[in-house]
N, C-alpha and C. Protein backbone atom coordinates (compact mmCIF):
# COMPACT_ATOMS: atom_id res chain seq x y z
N UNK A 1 -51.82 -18.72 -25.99
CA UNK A 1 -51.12 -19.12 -24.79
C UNK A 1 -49.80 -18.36 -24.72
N UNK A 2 -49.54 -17.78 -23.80
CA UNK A 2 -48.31 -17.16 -23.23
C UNK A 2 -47.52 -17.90 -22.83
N UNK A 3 -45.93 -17.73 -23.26
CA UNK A 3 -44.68 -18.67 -23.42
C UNK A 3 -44.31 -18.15 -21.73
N UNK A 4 -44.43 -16.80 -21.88
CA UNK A 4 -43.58 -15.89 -20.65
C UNK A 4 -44.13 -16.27 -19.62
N UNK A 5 -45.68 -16.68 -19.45
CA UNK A 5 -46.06 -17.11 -17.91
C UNK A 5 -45.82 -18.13 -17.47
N UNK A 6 -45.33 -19.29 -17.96
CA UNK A 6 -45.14 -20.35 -17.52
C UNK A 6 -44.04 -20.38 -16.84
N UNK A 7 -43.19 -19.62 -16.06
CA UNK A 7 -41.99 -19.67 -15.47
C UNK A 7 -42.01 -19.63 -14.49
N UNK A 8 -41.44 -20.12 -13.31
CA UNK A 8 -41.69 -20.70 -11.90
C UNK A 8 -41.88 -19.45 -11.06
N UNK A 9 -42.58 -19.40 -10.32
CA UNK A 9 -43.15 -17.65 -10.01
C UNK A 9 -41.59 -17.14 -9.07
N UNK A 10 -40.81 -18.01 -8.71
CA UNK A 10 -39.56 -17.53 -8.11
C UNK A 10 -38.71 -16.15 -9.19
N UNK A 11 -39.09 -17.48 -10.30
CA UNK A 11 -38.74 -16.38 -11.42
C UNK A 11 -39.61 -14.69 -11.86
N UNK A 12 -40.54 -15.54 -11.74
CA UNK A 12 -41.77 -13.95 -12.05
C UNK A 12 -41.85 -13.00 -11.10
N UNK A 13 -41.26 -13.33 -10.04
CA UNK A 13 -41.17 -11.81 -9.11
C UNK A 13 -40.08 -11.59 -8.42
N UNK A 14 -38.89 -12.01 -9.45
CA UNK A 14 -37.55 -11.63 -9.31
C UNK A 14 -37.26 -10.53 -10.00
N UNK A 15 -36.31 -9.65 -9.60
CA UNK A 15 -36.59 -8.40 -10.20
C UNK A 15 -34.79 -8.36 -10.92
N UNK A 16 -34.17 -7.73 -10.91
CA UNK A 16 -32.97 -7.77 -11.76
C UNK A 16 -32.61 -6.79 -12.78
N UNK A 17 -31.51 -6.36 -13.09
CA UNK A 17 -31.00 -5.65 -13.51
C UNK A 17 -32.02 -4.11 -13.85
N UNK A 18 -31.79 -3.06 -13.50
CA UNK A 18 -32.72 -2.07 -13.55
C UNK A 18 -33.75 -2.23 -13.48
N UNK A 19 -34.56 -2.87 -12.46
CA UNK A 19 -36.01 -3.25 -11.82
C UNK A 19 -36.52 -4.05 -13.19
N UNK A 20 -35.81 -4.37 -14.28
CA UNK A 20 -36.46 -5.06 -15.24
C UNK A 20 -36.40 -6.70 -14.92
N UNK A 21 -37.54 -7.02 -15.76
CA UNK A 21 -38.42 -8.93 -15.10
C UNK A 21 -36.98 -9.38 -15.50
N UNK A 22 -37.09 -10.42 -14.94
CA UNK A 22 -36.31 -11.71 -15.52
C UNK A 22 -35.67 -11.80 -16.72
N UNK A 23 -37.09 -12.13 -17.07
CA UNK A 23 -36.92 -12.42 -18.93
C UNK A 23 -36.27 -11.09 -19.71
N UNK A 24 -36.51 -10.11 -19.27
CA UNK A 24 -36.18 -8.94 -20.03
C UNK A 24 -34.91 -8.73 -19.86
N UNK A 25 -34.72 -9.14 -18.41
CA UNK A 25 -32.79 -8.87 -18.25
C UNK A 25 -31.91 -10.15 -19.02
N UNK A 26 -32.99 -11.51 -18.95
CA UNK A 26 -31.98 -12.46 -19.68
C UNK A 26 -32.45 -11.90 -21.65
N UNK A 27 -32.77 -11.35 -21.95
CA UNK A 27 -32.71 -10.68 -23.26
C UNK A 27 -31.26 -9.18 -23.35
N UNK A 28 -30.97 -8.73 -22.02
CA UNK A 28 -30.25 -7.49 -22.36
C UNK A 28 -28.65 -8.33 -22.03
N UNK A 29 -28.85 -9.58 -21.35
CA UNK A 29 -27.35 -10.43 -21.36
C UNK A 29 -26.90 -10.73 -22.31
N UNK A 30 -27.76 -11.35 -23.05
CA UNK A 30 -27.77 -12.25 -24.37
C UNK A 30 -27.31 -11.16 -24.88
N UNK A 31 -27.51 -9.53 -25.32
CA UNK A 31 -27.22 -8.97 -26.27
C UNK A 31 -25.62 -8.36 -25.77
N UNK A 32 -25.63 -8.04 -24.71
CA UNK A 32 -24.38 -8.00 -23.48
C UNK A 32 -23.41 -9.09 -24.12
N UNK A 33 -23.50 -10.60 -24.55
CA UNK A 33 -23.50 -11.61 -24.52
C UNK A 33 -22.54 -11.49 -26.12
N UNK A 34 -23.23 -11.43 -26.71
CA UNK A 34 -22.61 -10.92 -28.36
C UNK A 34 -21.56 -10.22 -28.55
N UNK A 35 -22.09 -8.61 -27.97
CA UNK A 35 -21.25 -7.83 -28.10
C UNK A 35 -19.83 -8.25 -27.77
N UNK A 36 -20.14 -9.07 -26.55
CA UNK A 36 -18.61 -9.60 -25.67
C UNK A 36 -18.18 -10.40 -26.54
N UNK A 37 -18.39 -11.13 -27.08
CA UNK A 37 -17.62 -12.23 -28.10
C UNK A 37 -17.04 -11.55 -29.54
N UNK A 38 -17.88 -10.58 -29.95
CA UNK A 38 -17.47 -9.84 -30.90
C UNK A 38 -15.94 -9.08 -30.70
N UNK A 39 -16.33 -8.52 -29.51
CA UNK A 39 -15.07 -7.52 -28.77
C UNK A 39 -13.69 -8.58 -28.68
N UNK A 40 -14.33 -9.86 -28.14
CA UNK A 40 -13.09 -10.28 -27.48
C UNK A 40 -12.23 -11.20 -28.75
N UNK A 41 -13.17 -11.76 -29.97
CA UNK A 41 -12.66 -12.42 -30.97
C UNK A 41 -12.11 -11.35 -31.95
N UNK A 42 -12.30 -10.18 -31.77
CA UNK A 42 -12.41 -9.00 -32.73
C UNK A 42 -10.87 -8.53 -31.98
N UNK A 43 -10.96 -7.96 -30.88
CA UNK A 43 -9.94 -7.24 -30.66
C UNK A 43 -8.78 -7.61 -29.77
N UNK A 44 -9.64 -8.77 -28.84
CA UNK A 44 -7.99 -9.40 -27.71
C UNK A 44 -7.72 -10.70 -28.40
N UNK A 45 -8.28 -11.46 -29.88
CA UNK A 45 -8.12 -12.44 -30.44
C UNK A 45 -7.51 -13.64 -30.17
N UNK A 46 -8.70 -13.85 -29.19
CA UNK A 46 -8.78 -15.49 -28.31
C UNK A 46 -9.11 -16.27 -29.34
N UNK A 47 -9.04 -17.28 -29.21
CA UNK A 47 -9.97 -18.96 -29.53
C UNK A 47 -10.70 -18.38 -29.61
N UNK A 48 -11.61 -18.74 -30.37
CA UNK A 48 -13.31 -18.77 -30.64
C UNK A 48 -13.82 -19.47 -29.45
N UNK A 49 -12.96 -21.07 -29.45
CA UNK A 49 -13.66 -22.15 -28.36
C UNK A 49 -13.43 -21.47 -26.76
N UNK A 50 -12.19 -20.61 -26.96
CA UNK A 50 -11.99 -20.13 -25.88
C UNK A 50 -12.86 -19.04 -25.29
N UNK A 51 -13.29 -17.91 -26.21
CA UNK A 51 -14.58 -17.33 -25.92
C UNK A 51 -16.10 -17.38 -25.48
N UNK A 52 -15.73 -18.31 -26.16
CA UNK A 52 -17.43 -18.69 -25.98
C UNK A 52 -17.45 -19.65 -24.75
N UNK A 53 -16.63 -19.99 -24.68
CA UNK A 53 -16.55 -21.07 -22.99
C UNK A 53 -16.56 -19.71 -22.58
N UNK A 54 -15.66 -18.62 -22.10
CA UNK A 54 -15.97 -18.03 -20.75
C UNK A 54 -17.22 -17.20 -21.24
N UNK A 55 -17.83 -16.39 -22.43
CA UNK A 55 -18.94 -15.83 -22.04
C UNK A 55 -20.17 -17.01 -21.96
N UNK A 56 -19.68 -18.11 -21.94
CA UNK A 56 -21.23 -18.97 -21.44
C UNK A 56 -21.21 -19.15 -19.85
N UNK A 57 -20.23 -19.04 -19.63
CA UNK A 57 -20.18 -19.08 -17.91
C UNK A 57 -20.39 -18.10 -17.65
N UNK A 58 -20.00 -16.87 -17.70
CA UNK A 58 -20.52 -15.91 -17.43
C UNK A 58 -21.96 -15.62 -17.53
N UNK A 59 -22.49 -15.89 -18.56
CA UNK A 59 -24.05 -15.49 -19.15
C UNK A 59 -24.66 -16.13 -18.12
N UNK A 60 -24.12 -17.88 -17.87
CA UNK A 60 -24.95 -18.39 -17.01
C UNK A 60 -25.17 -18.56 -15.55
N UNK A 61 -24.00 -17.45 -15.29
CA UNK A 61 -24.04 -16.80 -13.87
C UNK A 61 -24.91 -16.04 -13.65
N UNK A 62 -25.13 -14.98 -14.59
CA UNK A 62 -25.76 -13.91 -15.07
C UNK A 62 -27.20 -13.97 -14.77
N UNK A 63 -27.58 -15.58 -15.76
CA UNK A 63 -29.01 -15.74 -15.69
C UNK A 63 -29.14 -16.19 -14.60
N UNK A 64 -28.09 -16.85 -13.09
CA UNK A 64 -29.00 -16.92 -11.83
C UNK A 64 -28.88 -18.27 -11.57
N UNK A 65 -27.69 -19.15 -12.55
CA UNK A 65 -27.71 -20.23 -12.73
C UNK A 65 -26.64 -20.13 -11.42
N UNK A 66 -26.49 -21.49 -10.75
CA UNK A 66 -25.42 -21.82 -9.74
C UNK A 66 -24.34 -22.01 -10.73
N UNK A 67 -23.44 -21.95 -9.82
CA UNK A 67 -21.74 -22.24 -10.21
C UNK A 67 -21.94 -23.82 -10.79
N UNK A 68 -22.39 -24.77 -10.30
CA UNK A 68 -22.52 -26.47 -10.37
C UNK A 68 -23.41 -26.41 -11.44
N UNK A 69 -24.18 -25.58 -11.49
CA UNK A 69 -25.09 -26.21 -12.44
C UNK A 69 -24.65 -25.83 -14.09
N UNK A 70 -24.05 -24.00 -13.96
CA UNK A 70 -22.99 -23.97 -14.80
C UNK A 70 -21.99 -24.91 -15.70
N UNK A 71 -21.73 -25.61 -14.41
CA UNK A 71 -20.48 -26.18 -14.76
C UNK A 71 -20.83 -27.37 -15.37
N UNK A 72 -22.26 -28.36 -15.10
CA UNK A 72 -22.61 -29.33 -15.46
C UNK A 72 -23.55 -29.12 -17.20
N UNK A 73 -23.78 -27.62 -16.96
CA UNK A 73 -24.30 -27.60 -18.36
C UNK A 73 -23.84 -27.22 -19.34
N UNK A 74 -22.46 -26.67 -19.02
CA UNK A 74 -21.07 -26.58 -19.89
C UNK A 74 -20.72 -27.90 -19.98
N UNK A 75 -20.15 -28.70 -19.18
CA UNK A 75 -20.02 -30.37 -19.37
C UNK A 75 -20.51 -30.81 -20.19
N UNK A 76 -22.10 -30.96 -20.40
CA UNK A 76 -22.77 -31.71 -21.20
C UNK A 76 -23.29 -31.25 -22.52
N UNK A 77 -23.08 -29.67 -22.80
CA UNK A 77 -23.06 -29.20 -23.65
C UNK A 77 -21.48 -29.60 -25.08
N UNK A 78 -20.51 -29.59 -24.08
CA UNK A 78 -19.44 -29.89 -25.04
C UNK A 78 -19.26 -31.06 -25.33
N UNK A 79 -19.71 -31.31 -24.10
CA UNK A 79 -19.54 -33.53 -24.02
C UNK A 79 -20.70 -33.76 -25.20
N UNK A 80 -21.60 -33.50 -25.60
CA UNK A 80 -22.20 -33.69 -26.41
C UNK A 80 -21.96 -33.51 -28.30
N UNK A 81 -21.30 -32.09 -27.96
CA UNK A 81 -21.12 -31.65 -29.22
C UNK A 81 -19.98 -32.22 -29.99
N UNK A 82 -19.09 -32.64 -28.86
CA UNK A 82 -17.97 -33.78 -29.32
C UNK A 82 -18.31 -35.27 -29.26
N UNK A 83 -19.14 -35.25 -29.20
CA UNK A 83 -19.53 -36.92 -29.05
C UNK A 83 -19.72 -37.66 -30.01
């Protein structure tokens, strides 16, 4: 069984970043994704907490996510991890 087909066909014939699928562009963010945290804890030496909050908003702009929904899954992501 294939993990990759099960994704809502909105998704499967969305095209994105250099005519590459979906999935393949949310794999070249994620690595996009690293690098940026590396760079930014490495060389403009933010917060850690502070990094990783803005490249998760970002990423999850990235992946196509709304601004709200962003914002609610940052919410419940931290609201959780501090809980």
């Amino acid at each position: 069984m294939n993990l990759f087909n099960q994704h809502p066909k909105e998704l499967q014939q969305k095209s994105s970043l250099f005519g590459l699928s979906h999935t393949d562009s949310l794999l070249v963010y994620a690595l996009v994704y690293i690098i940026f945290l590396i760079v930014i804890k490495a060389k403009v030496k933010w917060h850690p907490f502070i990094a990783l909050l803005l490249a998760s908003v970002i990423l999850g702009i990235l992946a196509g996510m709304d601004i709200p929904d962003v914002a609610d899954a940052v919410q419940t992501g931290v609201g959780n991890t501090l809980d």
